[in-house]
C-alpha atoms as a PDB file:
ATOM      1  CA  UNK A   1      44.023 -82.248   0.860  1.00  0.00           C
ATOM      2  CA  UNK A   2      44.155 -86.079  -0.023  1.00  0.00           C
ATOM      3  CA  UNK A   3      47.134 -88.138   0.875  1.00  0.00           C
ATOM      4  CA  UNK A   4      47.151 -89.533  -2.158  1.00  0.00           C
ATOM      5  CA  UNK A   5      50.409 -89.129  -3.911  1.00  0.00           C
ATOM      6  CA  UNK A   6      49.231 -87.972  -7.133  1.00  0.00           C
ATOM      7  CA  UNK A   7      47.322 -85.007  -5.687  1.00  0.00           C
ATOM      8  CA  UNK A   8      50.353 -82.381  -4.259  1.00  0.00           C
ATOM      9  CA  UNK A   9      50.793 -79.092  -3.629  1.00  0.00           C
ATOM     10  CA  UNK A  10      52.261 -76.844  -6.149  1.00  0.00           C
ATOM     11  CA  UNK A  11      53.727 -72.928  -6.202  1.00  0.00           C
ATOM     12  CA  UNK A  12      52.685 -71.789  -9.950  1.00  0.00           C
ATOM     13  CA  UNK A  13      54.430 -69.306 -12.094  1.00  0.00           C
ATOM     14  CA  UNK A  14      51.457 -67.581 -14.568  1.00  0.00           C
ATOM     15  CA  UNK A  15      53.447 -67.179 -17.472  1.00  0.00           C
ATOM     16  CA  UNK A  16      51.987 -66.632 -21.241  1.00  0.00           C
ATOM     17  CA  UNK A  17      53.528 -68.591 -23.960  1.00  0.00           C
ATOM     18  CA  UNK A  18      56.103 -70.568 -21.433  1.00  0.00           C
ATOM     19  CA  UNK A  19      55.737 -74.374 -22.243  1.00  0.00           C
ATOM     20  CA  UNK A  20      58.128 -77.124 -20.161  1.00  0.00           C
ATOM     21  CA  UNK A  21      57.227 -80.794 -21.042  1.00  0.00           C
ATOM     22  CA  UNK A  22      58.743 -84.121 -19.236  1.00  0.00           C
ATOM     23  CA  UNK A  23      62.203 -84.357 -19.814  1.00  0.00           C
ATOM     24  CA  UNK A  24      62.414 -80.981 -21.117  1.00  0.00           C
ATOM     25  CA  UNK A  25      64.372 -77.748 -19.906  1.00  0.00           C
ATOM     26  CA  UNK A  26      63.194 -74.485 -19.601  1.00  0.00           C
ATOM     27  CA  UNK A  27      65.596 -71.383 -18.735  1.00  0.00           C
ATOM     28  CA  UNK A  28      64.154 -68.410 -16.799  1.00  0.00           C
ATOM     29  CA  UNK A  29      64.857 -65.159 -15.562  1.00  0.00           C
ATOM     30  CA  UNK A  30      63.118 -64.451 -12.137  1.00  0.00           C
ATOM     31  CA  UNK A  31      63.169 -60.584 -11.369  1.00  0.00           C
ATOM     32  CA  UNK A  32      59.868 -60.023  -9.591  1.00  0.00           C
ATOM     33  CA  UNK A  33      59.565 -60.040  -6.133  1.00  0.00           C
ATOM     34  CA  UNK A  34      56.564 -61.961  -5.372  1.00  0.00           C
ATOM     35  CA  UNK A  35      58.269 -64.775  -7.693  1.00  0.00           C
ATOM     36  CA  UNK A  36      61.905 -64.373  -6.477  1.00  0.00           C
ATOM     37  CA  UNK A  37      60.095 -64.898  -2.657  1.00  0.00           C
ATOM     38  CA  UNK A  38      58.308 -68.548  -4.722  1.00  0.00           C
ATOM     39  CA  UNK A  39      62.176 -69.583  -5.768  1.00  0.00           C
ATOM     40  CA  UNK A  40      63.263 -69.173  -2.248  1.00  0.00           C
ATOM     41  CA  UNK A  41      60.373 -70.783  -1.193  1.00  0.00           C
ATOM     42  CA  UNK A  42      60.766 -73.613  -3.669  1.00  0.00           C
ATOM     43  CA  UNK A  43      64.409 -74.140  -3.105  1.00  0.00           C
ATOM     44  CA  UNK A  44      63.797 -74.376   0.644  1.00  0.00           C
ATOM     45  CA  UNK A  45      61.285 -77.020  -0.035  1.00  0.00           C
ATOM     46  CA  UNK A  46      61.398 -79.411  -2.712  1.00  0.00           C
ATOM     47  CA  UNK A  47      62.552 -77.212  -5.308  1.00  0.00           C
ATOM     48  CA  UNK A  48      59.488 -77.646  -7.413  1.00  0.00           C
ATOM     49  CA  UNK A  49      57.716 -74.876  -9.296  1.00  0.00           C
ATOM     50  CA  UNK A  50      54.537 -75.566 -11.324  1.00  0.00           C
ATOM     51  CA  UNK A  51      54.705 -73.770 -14.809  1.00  0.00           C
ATOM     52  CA  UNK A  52      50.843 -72.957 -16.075  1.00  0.00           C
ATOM     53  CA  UNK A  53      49.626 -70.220 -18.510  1.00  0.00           C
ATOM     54  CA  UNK A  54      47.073 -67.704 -17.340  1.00  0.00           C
ATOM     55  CA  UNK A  55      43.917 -67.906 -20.108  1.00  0.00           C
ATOM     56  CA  UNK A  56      43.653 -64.163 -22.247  1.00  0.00           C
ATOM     57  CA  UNK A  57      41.385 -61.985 -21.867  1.00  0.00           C
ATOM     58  CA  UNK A  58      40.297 -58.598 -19.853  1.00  0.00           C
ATOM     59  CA  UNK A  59      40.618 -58.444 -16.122  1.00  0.00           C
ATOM     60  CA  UNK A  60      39.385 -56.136 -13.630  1.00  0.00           C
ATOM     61  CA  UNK A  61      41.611 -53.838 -11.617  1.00  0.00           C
ATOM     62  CA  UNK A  62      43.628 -56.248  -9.102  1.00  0.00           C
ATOM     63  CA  UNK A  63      42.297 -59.067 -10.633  1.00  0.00           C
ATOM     64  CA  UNK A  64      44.346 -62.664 -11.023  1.00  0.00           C
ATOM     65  CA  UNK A  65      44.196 -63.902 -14.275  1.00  0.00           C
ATOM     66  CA  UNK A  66      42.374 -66.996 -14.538  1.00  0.00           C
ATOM     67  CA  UNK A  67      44.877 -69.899 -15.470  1.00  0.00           C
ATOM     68  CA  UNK A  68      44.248 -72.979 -17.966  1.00  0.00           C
ATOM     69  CA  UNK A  69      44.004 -76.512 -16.362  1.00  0.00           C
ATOM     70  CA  UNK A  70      46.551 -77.984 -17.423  1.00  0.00           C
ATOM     71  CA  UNK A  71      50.153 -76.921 -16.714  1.00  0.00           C
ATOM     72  CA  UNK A  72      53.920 -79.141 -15.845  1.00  0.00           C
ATOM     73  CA  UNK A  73      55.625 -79.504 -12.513  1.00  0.00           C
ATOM     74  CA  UNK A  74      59.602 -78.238 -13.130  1.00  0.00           C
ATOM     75  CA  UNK A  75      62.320 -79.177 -10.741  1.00  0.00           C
ATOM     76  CA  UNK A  76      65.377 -76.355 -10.292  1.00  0.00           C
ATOM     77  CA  UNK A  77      67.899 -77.920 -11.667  1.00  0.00           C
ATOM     78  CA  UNK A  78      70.185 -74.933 -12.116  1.00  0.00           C
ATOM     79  CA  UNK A  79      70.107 -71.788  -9.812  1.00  0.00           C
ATOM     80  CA  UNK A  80      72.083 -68.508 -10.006  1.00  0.00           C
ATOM     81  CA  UNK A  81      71.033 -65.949  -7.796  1.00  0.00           C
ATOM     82  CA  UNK A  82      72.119 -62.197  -8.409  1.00  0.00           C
ATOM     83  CA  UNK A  83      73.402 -59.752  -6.103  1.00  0.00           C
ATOM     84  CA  UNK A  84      70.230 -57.880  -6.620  1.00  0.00           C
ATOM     85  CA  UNK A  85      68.297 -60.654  -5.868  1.00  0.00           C
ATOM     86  CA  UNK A  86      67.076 -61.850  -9.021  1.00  0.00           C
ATOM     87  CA  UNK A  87      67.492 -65.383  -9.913  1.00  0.00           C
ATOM     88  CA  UNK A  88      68.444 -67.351 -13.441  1.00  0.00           C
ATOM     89  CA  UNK A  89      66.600 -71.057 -13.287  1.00  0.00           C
ATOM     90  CA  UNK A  90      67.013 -73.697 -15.668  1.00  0.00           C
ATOM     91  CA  UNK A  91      63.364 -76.105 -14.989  1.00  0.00           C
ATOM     92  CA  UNK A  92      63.590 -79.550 -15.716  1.00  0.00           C
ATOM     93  CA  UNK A  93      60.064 -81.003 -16.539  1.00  0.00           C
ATOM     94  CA  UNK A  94      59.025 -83.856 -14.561  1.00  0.00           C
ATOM     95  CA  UNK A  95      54.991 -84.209 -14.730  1.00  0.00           C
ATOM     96  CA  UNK A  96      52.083 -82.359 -16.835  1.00  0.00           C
ATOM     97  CA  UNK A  97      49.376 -81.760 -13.900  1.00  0.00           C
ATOM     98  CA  UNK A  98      45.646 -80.516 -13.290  1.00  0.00           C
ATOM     99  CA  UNK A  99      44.586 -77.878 -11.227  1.00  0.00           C
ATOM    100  CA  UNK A 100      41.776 -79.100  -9.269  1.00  0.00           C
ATOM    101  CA  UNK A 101      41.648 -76.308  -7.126  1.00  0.00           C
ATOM    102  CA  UNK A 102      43.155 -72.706  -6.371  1.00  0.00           C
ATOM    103  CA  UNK A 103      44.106 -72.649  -2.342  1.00  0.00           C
ATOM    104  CA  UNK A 104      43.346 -69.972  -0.600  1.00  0.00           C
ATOM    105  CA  UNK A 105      47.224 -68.392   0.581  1.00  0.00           C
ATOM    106  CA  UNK A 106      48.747 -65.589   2.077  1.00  0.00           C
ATOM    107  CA  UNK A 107      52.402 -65.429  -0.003  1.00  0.00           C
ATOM    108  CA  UNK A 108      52.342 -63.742  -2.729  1.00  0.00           C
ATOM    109  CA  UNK A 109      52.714 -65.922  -5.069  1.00  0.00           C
ATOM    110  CA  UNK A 110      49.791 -68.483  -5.958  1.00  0.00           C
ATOM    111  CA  UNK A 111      49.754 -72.025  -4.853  1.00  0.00           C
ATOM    112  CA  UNK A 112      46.796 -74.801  -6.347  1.00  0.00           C
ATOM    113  CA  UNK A 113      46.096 -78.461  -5.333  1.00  0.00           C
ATOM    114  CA  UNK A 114      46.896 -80.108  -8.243  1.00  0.00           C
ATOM    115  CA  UNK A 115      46.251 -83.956  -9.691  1.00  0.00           C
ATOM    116  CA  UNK A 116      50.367 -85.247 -11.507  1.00  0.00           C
ATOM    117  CA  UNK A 117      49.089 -86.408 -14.427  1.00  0.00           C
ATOM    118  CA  UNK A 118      51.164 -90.145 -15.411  1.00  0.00           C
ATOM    119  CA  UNK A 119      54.423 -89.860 -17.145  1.00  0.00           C
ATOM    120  CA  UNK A 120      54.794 -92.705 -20.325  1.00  0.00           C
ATOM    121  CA  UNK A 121      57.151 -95.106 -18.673  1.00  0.00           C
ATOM    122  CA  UNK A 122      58.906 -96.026 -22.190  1.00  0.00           C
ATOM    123  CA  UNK A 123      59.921 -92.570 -24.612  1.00  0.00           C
ATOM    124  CA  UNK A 124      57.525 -92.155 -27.643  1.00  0.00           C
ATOM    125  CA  UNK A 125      58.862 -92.462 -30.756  1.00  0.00           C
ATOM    126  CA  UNK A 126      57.276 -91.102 -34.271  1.00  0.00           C
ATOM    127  CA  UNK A 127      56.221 -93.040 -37.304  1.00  0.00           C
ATOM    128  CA  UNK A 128      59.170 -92.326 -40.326  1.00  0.00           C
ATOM    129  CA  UNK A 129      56.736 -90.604 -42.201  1.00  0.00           C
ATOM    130  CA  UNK A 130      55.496 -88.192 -39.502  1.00  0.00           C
ATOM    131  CA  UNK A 131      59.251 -87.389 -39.116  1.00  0.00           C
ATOM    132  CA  UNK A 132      59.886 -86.453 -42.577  1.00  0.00           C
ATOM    133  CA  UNK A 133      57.037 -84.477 -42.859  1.00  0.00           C
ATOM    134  CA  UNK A 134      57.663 -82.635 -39.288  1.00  0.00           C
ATOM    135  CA  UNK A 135      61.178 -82.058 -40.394  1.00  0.00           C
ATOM    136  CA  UNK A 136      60.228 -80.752 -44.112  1.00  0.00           C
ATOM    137  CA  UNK A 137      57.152 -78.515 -42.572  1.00  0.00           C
ATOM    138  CA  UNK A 138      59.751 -76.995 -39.939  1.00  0.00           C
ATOM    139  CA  UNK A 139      62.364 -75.903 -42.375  1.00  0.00           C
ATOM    140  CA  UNK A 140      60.053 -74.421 -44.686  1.00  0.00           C
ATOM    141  CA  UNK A 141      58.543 -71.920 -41.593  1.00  0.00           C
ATOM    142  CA  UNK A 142      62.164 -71.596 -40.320  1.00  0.00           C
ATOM    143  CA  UNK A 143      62.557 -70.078 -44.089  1.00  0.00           C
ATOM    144  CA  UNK A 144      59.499 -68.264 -44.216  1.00  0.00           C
ATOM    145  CA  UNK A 145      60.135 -66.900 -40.988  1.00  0.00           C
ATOM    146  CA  UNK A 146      63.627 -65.592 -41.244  1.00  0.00           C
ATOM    147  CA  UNK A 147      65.019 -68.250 -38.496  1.00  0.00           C
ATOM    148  CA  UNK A 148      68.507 -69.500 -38.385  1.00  0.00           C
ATOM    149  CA  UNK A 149      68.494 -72.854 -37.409  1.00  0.00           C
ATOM    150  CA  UNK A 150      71.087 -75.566 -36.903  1.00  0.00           C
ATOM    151  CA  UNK A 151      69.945 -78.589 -38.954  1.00  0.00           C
ATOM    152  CA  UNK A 152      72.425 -81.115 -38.165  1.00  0.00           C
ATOM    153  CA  UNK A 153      71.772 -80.693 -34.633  1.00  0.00           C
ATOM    154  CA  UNK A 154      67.854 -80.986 -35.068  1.00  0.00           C
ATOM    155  CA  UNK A 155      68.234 -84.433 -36.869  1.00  0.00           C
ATOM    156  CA  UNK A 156      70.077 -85.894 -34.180  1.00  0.00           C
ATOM    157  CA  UNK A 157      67.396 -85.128 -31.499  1.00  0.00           C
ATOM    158  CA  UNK A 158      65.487 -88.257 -30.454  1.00  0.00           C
ATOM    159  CA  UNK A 159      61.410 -88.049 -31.685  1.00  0.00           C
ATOM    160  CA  UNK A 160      60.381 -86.621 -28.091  1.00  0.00           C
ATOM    161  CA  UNK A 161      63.052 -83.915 -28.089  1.00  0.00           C
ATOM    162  CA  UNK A 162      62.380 -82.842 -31.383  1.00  0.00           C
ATOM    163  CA  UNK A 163      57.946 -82.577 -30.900  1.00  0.00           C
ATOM    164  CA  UNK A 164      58.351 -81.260 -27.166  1.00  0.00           C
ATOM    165  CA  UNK A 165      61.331 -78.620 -28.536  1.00  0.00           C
ATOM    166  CA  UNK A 166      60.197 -77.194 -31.195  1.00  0.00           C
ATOM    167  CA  UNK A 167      56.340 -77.282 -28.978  1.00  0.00           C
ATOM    168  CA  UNK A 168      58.111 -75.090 -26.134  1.00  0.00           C
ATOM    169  CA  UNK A 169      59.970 -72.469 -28.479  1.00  0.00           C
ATOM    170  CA  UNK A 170      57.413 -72.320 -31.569  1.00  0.00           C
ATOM    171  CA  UNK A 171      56.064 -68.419 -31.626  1.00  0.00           C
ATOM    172  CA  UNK A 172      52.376 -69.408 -31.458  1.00  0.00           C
ATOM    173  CA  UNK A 173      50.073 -67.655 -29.550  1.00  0.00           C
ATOM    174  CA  UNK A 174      48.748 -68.825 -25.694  1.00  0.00           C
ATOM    175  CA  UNK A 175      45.605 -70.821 -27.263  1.00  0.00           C
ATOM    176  CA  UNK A 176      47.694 -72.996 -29.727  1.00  0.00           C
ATOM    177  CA  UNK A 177      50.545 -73.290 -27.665  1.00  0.00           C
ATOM    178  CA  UNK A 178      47.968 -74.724 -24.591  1.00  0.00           C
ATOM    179  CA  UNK A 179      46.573 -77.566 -27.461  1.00  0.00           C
ATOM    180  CA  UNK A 180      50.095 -77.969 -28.187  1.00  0.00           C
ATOM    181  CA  UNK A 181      50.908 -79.210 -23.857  1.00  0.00           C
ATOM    182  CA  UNK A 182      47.605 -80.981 -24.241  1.00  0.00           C
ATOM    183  CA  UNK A 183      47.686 -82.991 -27.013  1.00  0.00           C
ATOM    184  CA  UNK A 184      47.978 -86.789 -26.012  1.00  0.00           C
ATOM    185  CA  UNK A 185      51.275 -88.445 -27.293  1.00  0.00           C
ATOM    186  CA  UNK A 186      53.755 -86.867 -29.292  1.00  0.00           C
ATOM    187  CA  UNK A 187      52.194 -88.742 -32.754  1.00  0.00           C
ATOM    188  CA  UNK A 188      49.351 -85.676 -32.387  1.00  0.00           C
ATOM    189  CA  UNK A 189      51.305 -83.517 -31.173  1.00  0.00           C
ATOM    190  CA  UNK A 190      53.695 -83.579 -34.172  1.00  0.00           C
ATOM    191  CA  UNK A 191      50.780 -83.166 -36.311  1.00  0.00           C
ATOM    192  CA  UNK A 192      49.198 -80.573 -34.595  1.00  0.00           C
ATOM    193  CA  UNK A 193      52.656 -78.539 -34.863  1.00  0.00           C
ATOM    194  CA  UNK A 194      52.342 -79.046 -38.751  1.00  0.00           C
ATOM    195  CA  UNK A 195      48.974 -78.034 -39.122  1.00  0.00           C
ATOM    196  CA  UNK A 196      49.462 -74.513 -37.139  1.00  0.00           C
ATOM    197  CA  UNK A 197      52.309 -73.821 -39.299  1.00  0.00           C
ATOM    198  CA  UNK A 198      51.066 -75.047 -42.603  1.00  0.00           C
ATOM    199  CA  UNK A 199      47.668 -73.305 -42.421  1.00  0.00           C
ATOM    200  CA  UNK A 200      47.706 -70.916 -39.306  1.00  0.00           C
ATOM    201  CA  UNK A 201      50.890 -69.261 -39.198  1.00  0.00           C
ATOM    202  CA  UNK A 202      51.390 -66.049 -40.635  1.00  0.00           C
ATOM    203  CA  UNK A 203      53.760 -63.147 -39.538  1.00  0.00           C
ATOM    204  CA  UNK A 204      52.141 -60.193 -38.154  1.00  0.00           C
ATOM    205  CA  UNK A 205      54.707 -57.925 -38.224  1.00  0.00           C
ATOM    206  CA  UNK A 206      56.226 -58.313 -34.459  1.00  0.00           C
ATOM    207  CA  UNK A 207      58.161 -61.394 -34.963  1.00  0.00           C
ATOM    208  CA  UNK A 208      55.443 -63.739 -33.883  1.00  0.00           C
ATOM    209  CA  UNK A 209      53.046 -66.009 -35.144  1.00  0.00           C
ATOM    210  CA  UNK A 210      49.233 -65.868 -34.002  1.00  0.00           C
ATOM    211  CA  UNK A 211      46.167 -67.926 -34.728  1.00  0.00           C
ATOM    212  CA  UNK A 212      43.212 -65.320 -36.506  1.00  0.00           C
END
């Protein structure tokens, strides 16, 4: 592995439909072995974990899924461990990264060489009008949707907060929620989240929303 310090080491959690973006938090409850052993691993470490989603489709018996490319490094900035053993995390995102390459292990829990992709040194903001219409667009699925939502709150979050949130807990399905961690600057990303729930959301019966 190069020395260089944008290529590291990470410990990945598969996990469909989990997002965590720079700056953002992402609560989880750990309660398999293989990744309670990568918490205590991680916390005796450097207390990173690297949060990726696996890419659908059939596997073979025993088979790892295969994972997208693109995934973000999470610090443990909270911890509760149960009696049991099971853990309660809160991630705080620090870098979106790039596999380059799965290593070859013998935990149980995957590990990858991975490029840290560069972190904006100034916070993004949104134009006005990209605001408004991210704002109007969101309370109209909210409504459609069923969702209780506290509006004062939302119009106090800062542009990034606001894209990246409603990004990490918007019911999409694996594919649009991957071009939703991709998308370059939260400007697209913003519009991106409009489009899937102007023309792609629909409600399919099991409180979720899925691109057909």
């Amino acid at each position: 592995m190069t020395d260089s310090p944008t290529i590291t080491r990470l410990s990945i959690f598969p996990l469909a439909g989990a997002l965590l973006f720079p700056g953002m938090h992402l609560p989880l409850h750990i309660f398999e072995p293989r990744y309670r052993a990568m918490v205590s691993d991680s916390m005796a470490r450097d207390r990173r974990i690297g949060m990726i989603q696996p890419r659908p489709g059939p596997l073979a018996a025993g088979e790892a899924p295969p994972l997208f490319d693109i995934g973000c490094v999470g610090r443990i900035a909270e911890v509760e461990a149960s009696e049991d053993g099971r853990y309660n995390l809160v991630l705080e995102g620090l870098s979106l990264f790039r596999i380059r390459r799965e290593l070859d292990v013998t935990t149980a829990f995957r590990q990858v060489e991975a490029e840290l992709l560069p972190v904006p040194d100034e916070a993004e903001v949104l134009s006005l009008s990209r605001r408004s219409s991210l704002e109007m667009e969101s309370r109209r699925f909210a409504d459609a949707q069923g969702y209780a939502v506290d509006w004062e709150a939302v119009n106090r979050l800062d542009d990034e907060a606001l894209v990246n949130g409603i990004a990490q807990i918007a019911p999409f399905d694996v594919a649009a929620k991957q071009a939703l961690l991709e998308a370059v600057g939260i400007e697209n990303r913003a519009e991106l989240i409009i489009q899937l729930m102007q023309f792609f959301g629909r409600h399919d019966g099991e409180d979720s929303v899925t691109l057909q």
